[in-house]
Structure formats: structure tokens, C-alpha cells
N, C-alpha and C. Protein backbone atom coordinates (compact mmCIF):
# COMPACT_ATOMS: atom_id res chain seq x y z
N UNK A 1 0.84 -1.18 0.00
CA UNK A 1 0.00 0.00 0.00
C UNK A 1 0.89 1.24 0.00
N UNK A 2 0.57 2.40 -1.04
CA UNK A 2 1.16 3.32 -0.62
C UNK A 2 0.69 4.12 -0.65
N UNK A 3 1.28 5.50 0.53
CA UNK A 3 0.34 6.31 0.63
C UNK A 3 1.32 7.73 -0.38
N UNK A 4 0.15 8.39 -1.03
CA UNK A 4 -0.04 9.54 -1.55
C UNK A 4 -0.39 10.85 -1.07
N UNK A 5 0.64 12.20 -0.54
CA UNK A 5 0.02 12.92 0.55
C UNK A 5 0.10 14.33 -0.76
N UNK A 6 -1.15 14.97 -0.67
CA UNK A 6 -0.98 16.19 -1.33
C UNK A 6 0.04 17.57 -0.81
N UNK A 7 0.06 18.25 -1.44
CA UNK A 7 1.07 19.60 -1.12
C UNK A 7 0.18 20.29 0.38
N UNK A 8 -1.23 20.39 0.40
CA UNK A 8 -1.53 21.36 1.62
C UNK A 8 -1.68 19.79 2.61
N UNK A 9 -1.53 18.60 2.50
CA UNK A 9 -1.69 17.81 3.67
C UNK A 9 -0.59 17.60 4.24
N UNK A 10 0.79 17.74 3.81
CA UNK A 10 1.91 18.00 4.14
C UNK A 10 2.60 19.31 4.90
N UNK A 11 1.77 19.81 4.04
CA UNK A 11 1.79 21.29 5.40
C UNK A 11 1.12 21.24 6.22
N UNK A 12 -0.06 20.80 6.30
CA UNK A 12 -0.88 20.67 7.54
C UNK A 12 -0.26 19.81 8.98
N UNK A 13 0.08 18.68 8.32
CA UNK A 13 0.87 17.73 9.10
C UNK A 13 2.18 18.25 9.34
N UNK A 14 2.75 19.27 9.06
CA UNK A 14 4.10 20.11 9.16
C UNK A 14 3.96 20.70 10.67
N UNK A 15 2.07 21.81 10.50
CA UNK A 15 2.19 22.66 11.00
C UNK A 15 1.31 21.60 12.41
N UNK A 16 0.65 20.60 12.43
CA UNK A 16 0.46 19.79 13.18
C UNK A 16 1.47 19.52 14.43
N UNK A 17 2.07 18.68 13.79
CA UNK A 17 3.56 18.43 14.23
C UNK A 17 4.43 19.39 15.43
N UNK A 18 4.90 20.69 14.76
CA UNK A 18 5.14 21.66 15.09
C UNK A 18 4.40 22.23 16.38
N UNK A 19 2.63 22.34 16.09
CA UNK A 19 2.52 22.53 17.25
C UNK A 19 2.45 21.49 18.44
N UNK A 20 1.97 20.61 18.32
CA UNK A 20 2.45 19.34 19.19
C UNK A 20 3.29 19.48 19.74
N UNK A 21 4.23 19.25 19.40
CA UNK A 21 5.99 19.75 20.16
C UNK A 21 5.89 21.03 20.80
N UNK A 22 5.20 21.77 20.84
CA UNK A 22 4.85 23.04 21.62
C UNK A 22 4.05 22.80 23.14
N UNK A 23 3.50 21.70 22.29
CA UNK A 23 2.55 21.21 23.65
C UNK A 23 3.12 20.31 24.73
N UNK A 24 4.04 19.54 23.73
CA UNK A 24 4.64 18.27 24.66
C UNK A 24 5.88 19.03 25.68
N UNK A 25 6.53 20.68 24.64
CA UNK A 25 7.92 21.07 25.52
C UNK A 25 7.01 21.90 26.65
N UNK A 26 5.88 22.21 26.38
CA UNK A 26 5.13 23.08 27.56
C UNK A 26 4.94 21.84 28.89
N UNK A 27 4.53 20.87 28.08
CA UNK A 27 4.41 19.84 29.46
C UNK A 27 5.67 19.18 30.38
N UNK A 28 6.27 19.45 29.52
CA UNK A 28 7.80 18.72 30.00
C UNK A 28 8.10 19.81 30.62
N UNK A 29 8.06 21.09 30.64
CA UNK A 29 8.57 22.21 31.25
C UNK A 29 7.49 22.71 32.57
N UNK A 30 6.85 22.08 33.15
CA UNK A 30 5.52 21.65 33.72
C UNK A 30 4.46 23.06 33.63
N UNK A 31 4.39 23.71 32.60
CA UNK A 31 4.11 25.11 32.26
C UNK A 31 2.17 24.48 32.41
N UNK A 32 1.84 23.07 31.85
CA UNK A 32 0.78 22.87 31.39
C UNK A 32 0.48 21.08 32.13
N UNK A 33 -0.94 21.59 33.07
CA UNK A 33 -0.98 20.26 33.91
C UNK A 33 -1.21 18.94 32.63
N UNK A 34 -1.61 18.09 33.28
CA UNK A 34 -2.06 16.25 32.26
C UNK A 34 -3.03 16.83 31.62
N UNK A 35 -4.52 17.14 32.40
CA UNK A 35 -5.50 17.53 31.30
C UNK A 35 -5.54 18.82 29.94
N UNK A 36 -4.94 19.80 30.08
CA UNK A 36 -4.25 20.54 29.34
C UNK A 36 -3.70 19.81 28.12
N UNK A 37 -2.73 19.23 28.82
CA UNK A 37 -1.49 18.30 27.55
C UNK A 37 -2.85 17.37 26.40
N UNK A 38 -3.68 16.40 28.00
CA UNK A 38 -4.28 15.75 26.78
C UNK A 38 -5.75 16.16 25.99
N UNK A 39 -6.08 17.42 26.59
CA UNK A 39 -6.99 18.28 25.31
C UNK A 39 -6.44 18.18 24.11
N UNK A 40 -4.99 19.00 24.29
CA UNK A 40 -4.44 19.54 23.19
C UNK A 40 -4.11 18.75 22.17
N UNK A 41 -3.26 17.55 23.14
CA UNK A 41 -2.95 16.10 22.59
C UNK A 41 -4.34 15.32 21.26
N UNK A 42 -5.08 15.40 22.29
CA UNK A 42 -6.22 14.81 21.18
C UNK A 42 -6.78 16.24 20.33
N UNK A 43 -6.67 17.03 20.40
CA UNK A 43 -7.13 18.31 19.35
C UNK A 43 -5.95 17.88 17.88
N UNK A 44 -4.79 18.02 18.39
CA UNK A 44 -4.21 17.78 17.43
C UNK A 44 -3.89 16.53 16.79
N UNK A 45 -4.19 15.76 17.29
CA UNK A 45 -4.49 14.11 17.51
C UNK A 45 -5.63 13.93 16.05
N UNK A 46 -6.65 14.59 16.01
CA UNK A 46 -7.78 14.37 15.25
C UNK A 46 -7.46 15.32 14.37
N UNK A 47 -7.03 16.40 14.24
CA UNK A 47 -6.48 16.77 13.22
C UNK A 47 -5.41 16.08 12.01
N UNK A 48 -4.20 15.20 12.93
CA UNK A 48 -3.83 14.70 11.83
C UNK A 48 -4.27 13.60 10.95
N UNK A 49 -5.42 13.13 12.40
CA UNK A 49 -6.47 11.82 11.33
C UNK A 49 -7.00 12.52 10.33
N UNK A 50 -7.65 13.63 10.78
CA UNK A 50 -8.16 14.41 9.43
C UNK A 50 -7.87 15.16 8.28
N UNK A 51 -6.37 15.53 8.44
CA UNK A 51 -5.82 15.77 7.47
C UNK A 51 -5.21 14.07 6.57
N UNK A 52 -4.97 13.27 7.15
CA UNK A 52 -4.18 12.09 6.75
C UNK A 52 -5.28 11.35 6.08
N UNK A 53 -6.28 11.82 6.40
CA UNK A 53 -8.12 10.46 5.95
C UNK A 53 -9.14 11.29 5.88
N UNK A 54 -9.17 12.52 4.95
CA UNK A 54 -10.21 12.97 4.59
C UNK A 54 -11.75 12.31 4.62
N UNK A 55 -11.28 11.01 4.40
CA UNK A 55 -12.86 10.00 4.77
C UNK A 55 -13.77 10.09 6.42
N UNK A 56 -12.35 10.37 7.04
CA UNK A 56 -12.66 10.01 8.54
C UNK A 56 -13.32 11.41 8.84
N UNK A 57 -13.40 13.14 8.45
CA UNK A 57 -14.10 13.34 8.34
C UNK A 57 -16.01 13.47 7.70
N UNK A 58 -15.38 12.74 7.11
CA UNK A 58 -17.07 12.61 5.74
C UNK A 58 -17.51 11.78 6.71
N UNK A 59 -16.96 10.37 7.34
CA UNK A 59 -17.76 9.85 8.22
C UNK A 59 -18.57 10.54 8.99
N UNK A 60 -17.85 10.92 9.68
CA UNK A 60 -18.42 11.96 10.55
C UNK A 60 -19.53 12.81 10.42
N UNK A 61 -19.48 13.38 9.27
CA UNK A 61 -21.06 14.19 8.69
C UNK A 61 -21.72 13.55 8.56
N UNK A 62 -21.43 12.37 7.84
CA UNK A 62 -22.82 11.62 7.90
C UNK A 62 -23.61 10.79 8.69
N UNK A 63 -22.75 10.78 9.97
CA UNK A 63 -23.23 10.45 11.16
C UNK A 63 -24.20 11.51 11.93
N UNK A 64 -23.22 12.88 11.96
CA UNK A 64 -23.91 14.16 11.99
C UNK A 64 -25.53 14.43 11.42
N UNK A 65 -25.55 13.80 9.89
CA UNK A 65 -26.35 14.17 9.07
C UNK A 65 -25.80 15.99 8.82
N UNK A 66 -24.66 15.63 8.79
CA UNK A 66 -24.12 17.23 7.87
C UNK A 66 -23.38 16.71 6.23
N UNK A 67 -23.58 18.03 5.61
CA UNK A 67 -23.70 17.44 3.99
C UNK A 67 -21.78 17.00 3.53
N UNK A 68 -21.18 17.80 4.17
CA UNK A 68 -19.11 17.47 3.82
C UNK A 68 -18.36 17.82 5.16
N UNK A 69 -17.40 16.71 4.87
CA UNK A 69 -16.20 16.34 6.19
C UNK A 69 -16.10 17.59 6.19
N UNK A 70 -15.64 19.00 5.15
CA UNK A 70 -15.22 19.88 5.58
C UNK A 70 -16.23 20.73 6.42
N UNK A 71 -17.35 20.64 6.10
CA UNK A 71 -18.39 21.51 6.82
C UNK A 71 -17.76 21.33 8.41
N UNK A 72 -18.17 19.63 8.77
CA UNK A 72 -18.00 19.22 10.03
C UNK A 72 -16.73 19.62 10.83
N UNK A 73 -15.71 19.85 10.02
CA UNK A 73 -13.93 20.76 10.18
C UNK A 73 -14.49 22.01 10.66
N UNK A 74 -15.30 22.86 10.09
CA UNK A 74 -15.30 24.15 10.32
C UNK A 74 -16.13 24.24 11.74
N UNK A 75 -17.33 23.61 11.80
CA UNK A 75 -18.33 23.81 13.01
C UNK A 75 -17.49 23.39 13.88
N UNK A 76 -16.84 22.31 14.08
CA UNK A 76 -16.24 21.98 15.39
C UNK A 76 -15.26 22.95 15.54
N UNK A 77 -14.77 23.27 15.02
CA UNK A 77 -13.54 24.61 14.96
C UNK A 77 -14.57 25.77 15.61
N UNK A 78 -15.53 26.42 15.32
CA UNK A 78 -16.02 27.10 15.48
C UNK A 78 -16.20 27.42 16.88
N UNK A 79 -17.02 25.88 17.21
CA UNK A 79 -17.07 25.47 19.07
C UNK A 79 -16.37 25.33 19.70
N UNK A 80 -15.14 25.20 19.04
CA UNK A 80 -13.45 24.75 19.96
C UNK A 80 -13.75 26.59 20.50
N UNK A 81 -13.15 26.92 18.92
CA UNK A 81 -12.80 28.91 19.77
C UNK A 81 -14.12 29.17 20.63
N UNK A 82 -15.22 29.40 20.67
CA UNK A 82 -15.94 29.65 21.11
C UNK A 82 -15.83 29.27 22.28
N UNK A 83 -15.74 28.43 22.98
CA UNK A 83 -15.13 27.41 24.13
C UNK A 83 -13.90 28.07 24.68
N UNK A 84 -12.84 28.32 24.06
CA UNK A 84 -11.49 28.88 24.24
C UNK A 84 -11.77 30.34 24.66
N UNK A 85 -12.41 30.78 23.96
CA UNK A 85 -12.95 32.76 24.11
C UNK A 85 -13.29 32.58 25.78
N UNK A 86 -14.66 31.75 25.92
CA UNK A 86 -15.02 31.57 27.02
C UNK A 86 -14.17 31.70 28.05
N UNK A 87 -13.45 30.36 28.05
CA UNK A 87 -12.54 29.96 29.04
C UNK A 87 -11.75 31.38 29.60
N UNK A 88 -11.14 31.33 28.42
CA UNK A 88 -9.97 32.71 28.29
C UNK A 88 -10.53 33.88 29.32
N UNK A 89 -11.82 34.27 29.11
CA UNK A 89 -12.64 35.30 29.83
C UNK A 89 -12.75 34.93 30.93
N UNK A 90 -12.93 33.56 31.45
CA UNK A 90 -13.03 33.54 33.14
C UNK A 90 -12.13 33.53 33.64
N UNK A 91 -11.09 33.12 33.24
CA UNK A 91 -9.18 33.37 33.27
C UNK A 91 -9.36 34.81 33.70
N UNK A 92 -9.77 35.42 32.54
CA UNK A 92 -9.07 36.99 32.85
C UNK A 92 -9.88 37.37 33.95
N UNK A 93 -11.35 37.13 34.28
CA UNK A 93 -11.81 37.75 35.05
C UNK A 93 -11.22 36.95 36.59
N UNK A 94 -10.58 36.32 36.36
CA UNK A 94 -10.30 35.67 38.04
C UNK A 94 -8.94 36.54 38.18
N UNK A 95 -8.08 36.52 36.95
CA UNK A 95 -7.03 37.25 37.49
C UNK A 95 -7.62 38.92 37.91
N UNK A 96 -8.25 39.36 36.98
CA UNK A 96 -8.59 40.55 37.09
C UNK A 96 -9.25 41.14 38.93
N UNK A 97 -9.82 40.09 39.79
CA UNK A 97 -10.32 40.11 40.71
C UNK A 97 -8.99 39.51 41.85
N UNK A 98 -8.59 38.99 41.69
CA UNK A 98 -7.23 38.30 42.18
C UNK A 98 -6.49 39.66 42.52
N UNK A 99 -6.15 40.50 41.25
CA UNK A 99 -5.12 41.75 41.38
C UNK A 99 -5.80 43.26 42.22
N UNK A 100 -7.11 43.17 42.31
CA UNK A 100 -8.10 43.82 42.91
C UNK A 100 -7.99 43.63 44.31
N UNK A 101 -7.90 41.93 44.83
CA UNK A 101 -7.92 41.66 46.01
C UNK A 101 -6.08 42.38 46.42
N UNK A 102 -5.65 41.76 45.75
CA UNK A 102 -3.73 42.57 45.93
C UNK A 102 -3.66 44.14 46.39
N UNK A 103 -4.58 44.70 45.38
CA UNK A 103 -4.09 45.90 45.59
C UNK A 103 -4.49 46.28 46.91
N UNK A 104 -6.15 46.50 46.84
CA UNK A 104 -6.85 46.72 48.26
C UNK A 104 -5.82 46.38 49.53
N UNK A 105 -5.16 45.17 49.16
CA UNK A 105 -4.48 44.70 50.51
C UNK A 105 -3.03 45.16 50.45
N UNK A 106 -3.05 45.87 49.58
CA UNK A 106 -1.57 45.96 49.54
C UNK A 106 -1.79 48.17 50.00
N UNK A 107 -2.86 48.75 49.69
CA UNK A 107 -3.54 50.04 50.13
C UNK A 107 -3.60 50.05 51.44
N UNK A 108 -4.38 48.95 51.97
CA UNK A 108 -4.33 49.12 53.41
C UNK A 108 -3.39 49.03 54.37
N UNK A 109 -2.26 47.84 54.05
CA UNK A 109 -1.31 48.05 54.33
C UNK A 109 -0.55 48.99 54.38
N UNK A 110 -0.21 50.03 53.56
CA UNK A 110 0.37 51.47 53.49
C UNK A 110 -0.38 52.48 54.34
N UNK A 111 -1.60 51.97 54.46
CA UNK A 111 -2.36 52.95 54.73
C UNK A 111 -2.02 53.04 56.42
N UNK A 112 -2.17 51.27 56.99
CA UNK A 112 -1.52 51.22 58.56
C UNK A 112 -0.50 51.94 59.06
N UNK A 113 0.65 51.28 58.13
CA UNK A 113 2.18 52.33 57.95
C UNK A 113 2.48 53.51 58.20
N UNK A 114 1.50 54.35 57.14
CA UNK A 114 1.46 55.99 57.58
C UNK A 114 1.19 55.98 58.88
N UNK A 115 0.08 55.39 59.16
CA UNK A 115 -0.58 56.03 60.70
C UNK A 115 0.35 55.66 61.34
N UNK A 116 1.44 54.54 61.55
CA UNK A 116 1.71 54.17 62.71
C UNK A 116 3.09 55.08 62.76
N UNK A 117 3.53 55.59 61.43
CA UNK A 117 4.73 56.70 61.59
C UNK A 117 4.46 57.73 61.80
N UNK A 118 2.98 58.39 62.19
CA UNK A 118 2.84 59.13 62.90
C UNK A 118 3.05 59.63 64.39
């Protein structure tokens, strides 16, 4: 059997690749806990099935009852970011409240200081 890879599935699997190793040196560098690693792991995981077996998306739609593998590429992409935006936003808003709690405590503190060098 041999396999036949086109010019953009070779880049895809380039840029696959590439980021993977981003993911695996983030984990090795313990920047990114297990579940992290294996989101990402299987995100890019199913990407290279899907770039490597264009079929293995079409399955998929028609399990869906959606009309092309690529449709089914884009919607799930869609819900990934959408998901990610999310996330990202409760991130910021915890830090954002986190640095709120800092400051306040870090105000009052100064604020003791003065008085007591009075």
C-alpha cells in the first residue's frame, strides 16, 4: 500500500507536528498540567487523522447528518474557539479580581504604615 500525501496535507501535518511539540515542551517544562497536555494532545491528535483520511471526516457528517467532512472541520472549529474565548474570559476575570484583592491589601497596608509613623 502506498500512501499519496498532497502539497496542503503536508503542510498541515508540518504545522500539526510543530505545534504538538509546543505542547509536549510546555508539558515537559511543567508550564501545562495532564489535562491541558491531553486536550491539546487529542485536538491535534484528530487533526492529523483528518488531514491524513479525509474520509474520517465525511464519516463523521454523515453520522452528523451534515452534507461534507469539511463543513464538520469548520463547526467543530467554530465550538473549539468559542469554548477557548469563554474559558480565556473567566481566566481573565479571576485574574482581574485576584489583582483587585492585591491591591486593596496591599492600600491598606500602606495605609496602617502611615498612621503608625505618625
Amino acid at each position: 500500500m502506498q500512501i499519496l500525501l498532497i502539497p496542503v496535507q503536508v503542510f498541515l501535518l508540518i504545522f500539526i507536528l510543530f505545534a504538538f511539540s509546543r505542547v509536549w515542551l510546555r508539558f515537559r517544562e511543567r508550564t501545562i498540567n495532564i489535562g491541558t497536555f491531553l486536550f491539546w494532545s487529542l485536538i491535534w491528535g484528530l487533526a492529523a487523522l483528518g488531514s491524513l483520511n479525509p474520509q474520517f471526516t465525511t464519516s463523521i457528517a454523515r453520522v452528523l447528518g451534515i452534507g461534507r467532512g469539511a463543513d464538520v472541520v469548520i463547526y467543530a472549529s467554530l465550538v473549539l474557539l468559542f469554548y477557548l474565548v469563554y474559558r480565556t474570559n473567566v481566566i481573565l476575570e479571576n485574574v482581574r479580581h485576584q489583582i483587585t484583592e492585591l491591591v486593596r491589601k496591599i492600600a491598606l497596608e500602606g495605609e496602617k504604615r502611615s498612621k503608625k509613623k505618625k
